[in-house]
N, C-alpha and C. Protein backbone atom coordinates (compact mmCIF):
# COMPACT_ATOMS: atom_id res chain seq x y z
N UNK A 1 157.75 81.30 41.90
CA UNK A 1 157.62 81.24 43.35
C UNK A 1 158.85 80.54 43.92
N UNK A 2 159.26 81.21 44.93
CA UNK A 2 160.70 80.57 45.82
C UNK A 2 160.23 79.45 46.55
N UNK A 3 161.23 78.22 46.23
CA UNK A 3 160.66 76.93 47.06
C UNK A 3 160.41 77.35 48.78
N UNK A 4 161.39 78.60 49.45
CA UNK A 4 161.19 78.99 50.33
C UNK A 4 159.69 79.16 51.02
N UNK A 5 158.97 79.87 49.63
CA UNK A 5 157.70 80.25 49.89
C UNK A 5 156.63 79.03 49.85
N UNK A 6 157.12 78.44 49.36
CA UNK A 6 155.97 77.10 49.02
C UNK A 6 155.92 76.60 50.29
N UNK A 7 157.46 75.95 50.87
CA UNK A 7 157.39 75.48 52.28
C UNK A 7 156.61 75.94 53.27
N UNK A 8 156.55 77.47 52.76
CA UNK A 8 156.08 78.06 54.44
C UNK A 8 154.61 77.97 53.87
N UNK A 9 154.26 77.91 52.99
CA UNK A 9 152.41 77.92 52.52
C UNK A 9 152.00 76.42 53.16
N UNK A 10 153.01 75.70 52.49
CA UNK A 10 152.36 74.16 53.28
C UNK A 10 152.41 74.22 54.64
N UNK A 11 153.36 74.83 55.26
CA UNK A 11 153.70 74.75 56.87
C UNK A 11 152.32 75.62 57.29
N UNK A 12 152.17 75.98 57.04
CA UNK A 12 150.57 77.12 57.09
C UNK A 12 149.95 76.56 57.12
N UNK A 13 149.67 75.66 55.61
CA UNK A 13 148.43 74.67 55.57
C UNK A 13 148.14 73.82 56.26
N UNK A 14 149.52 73.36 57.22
CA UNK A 14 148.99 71.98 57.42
C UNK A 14 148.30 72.43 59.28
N UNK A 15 149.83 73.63 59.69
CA UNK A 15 148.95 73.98 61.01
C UNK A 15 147.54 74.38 60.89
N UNK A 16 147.41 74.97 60.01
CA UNK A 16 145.62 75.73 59.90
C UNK A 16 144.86 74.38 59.84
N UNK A 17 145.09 72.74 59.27
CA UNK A 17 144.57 71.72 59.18
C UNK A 17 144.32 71.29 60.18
N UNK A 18 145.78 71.12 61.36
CA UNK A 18 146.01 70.66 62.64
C UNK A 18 145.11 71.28 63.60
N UNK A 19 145.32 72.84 63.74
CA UNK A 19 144.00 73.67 64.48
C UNK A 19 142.54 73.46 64.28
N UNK A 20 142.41 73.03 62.86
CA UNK A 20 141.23 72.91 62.42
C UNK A 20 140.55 71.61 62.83
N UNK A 21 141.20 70.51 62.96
CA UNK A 21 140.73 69.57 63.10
C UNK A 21 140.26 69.31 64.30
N UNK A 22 141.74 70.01 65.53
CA UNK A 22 141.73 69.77 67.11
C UNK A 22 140.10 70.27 67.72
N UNK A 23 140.22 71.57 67.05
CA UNK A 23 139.15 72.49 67.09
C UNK A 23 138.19 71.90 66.42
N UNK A 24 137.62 70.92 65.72
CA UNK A 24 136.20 70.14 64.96
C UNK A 24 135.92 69.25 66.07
N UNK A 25 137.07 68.42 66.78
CA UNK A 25 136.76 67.17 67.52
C UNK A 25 135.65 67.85 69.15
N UNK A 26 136.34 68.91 69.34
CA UNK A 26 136.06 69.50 70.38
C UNK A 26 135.15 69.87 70.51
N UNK A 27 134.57 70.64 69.38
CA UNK A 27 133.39 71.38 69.01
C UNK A 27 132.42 69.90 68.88
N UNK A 28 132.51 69.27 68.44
CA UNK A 28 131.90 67.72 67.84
C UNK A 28 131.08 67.20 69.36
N UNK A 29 132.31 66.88 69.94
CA UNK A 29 131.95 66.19 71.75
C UNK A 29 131.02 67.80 72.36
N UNK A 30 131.47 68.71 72.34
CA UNK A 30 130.50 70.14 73.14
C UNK A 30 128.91 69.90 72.32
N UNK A 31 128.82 70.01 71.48
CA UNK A 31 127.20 69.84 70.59
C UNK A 31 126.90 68.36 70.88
N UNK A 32 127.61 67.55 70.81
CA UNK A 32 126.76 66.22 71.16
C UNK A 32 126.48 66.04 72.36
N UNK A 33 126.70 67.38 73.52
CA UNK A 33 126.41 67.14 75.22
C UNK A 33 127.41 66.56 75.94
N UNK A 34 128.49 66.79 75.32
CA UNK A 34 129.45 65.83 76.04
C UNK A 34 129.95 64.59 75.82
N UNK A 35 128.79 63.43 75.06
CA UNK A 35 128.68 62.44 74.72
C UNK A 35 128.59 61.68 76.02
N UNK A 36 127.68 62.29 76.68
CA UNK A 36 127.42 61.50 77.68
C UNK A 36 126.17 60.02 77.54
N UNK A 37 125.40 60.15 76.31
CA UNK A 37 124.44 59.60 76.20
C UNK A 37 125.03 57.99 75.51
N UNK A 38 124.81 56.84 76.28
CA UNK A 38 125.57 55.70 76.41
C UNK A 38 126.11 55.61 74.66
N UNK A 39 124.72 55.53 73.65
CA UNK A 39 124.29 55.10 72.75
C UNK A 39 125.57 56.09 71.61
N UNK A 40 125.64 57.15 71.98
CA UNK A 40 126.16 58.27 70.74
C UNK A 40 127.95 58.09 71.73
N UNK A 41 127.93 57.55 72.84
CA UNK A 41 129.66 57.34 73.66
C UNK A 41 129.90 56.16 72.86
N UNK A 42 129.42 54.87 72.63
CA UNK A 42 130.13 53.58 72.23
C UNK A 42 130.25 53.82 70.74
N UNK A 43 129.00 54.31 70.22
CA UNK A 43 129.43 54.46 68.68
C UNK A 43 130.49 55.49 68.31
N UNK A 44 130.70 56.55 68.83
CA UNK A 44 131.83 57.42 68.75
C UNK A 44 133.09 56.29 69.05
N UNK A 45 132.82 55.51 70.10
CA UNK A 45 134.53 55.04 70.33
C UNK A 45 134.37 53.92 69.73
N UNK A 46 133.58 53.30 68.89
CA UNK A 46 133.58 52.39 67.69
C UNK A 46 134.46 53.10 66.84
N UNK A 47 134.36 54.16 66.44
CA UNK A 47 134.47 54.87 65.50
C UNK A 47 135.99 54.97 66.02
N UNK A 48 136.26 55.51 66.81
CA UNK A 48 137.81 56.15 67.35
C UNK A 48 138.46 54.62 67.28
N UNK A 49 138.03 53.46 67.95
CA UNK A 49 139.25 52.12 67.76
C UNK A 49 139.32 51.16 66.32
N UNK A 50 137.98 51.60 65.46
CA UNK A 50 138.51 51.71 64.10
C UNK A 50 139.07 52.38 63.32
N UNK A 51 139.05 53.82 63.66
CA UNK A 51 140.49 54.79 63.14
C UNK A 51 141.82 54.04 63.51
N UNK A 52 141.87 53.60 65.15
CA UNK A 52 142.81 53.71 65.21
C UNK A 52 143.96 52.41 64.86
N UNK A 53 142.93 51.57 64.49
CA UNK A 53 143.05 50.43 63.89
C UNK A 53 143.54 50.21 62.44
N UNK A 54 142.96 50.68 61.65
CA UNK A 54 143.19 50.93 60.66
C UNK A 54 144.60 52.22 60.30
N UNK A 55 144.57 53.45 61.00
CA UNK A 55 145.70 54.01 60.69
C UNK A 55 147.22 53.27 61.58
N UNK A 56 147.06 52.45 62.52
CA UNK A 56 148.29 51.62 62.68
C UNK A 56 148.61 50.36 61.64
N UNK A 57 147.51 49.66 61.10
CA UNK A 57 147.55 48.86 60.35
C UNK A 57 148.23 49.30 59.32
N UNK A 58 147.92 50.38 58.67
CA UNK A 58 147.93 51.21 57.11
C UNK A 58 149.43 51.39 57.12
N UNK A 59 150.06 51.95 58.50
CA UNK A 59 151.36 52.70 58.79
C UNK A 59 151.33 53.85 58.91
N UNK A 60 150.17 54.17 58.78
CA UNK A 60 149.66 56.09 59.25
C UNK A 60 150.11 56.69 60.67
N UNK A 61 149.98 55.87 61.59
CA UNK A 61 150.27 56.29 63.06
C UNK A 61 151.53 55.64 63.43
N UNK A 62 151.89 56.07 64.32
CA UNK A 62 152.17 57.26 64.98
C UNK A 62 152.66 58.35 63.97
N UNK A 63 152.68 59.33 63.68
CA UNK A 63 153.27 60.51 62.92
C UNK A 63 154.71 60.39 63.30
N UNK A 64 155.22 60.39 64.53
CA UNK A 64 156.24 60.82 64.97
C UNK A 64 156.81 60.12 66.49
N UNK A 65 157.61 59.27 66.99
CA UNK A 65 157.69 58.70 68.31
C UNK A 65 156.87 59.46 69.08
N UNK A 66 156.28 58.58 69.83
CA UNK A 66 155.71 59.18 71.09
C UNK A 66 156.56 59.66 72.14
N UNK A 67 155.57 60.54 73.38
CA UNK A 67 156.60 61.77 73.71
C UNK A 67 157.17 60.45 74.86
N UNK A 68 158.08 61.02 75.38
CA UNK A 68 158.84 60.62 76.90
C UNK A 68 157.13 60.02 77.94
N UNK A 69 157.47 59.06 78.55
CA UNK A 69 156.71 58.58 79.41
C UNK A 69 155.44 58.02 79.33
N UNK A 70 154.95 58.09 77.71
CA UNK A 70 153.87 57.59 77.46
C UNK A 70 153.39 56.07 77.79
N UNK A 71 154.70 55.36 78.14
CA UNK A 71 154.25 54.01 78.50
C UNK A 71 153.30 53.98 79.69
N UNK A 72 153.80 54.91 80.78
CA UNK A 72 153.63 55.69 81.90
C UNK A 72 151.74 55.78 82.01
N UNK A 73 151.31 56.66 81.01
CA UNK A 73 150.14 56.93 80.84
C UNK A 73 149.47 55.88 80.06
N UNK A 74 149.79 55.20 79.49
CA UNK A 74 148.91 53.92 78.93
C UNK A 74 148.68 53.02 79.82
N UNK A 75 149.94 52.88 80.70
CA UNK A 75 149.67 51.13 82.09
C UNK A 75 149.00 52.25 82.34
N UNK A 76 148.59 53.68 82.80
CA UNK A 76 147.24 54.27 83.91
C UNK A 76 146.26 53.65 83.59
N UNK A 77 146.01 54.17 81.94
CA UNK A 77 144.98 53.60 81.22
C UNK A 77 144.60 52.12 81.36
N UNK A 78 145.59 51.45 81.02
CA UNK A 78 145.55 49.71 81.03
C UNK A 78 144.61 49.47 82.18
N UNK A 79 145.85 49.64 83.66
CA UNK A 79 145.24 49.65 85.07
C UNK A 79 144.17 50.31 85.33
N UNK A 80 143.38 51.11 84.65
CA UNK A 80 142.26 52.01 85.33
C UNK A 80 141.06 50.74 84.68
N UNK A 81 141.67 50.39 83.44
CA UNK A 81 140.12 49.65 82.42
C UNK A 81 140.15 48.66 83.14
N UNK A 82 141.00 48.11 83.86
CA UNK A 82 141.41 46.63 84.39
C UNK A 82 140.57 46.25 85.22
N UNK A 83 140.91 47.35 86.50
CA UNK A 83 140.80 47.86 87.67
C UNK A 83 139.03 47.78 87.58
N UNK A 84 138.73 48.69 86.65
CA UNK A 84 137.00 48.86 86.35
C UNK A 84 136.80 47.83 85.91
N UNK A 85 137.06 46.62 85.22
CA UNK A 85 136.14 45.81 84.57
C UNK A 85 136.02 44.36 85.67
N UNK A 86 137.08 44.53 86.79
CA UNK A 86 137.23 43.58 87.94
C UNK A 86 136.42 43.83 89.03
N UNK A 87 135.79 45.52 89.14
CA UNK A 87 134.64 45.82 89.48
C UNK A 87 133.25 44.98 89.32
N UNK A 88 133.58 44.56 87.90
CA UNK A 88 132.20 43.60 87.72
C UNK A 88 131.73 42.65 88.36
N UNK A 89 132.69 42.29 89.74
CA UNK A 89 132.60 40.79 90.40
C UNK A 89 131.74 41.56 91.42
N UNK A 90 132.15 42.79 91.73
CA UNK A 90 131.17 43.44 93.30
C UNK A 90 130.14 44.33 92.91
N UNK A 91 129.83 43.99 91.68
CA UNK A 91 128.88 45.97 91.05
C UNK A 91 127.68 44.97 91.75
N UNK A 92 126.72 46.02 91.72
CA UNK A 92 125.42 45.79 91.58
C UNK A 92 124.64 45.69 90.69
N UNK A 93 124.94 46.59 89.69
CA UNK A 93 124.75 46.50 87.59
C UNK A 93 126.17 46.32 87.27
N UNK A 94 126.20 45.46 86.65
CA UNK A 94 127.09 44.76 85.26
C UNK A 94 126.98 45.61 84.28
N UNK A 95 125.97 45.92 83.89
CA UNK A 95 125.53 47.03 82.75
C UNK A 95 126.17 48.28 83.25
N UNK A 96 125.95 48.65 83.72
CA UNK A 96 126.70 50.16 84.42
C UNK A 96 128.14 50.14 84.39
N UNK A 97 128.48 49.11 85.00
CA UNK A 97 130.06 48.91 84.87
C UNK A 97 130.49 48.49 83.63
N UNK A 98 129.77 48.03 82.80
CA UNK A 98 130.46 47.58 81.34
C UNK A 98 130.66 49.26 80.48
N UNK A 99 129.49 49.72 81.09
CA UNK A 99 129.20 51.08 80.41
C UNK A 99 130.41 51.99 80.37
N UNK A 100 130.94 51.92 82.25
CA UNK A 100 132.23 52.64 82.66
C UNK A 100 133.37 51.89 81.82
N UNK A 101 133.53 50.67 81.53
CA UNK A 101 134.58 50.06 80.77
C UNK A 101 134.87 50.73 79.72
N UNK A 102 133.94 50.12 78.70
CA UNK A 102 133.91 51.18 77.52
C UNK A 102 134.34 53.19 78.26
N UNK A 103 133.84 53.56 78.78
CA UNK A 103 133.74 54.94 78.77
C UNK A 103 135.29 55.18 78.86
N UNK A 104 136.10 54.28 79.81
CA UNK A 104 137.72 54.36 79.80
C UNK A 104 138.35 54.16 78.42
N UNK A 105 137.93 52.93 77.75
CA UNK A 105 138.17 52.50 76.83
C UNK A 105 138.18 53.61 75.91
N UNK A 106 137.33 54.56 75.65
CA UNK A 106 137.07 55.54 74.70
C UNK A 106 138.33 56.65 75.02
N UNK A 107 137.81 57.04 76.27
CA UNK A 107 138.92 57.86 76.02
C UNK A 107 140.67 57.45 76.36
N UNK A 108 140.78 56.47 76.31
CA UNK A 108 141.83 55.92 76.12
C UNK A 108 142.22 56.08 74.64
N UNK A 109 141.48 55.82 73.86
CA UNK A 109 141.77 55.69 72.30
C UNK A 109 141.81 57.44 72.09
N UNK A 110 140.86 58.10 72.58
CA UNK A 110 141.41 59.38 71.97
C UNK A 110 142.91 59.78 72.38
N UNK A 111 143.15 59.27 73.59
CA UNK A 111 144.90 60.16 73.84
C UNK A 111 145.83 59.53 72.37
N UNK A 112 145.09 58.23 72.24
CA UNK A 112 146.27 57.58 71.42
C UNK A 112 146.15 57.99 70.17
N UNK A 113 144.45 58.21 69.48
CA UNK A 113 144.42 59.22 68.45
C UNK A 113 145.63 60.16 68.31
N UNK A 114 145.05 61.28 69.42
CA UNK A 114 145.95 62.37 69.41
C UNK A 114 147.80 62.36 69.50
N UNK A 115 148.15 61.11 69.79
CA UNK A 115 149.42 61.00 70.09
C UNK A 115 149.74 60.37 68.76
N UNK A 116 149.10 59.58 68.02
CA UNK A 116 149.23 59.01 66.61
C UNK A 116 149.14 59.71 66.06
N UNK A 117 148.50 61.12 66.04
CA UNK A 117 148.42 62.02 64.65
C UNK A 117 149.55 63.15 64.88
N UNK A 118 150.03 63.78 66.15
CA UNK A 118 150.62 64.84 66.09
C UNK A 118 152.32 64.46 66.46
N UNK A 119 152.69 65.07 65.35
CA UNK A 119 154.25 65.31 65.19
C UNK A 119 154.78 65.94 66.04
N UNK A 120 155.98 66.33 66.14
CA UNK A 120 156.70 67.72 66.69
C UNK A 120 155.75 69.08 66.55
């Protein structure tokens, strides 16, 4: 077999991995309802800020520099969780608003998932 050919089998493999996976997470959140249900949202993003914990720790993440402007979209992130958790001084439920904290919080960690795992 030509090393030519090997390359392009792995380059195959790994997009068919990459599709495969994007496509599991997606499918994952659509069958669980969205993950709207408080209980199955915090344990999922338990789950996502110990990935993401552990693959920065390890040296797993980022795959590849992050793109242009991402600082950009993280202070959103930063400022949006901020913004919501300073809410807590005027809410009427604390609980509700801690709920929205976390809910930023979560998907905050998925962009960074996704920006930690994908290369060029």
């Amino acid at each position: 077999m030509d090393s030519g050919q090997g390359r392009d089998r792995v380059l195959v493999a790994r997009q068919t991995a990459a599709f495969a996976l994007a496509t599991g997470v997606v499918l994952y959140y659509a069958l669980r309802a969205g993950s709207y249900d408080i209980v199955v949202r915090q344990a999922e993003a338990l789950v996502l800020w110990f990935l993401l914990l552990l693959g920065y720790a390890l040296g797993l993440f980022p795959r590849a520099r992050f793109p242009g402007g991402w600082l950009l979209v993280i202070g959103a992130f930063v400022a949006l969780t901020l913004w919501t958790a300073v809410s807590l001084t005027w809410s009427e439920s604390a609980e509700r608003t801690l709920a929205e904290v976390a809910r930023v919080a979560h998907l905050a960690g998925i962009v960074l998932l996704a920006w930690g795992l994908v290369d060029r």
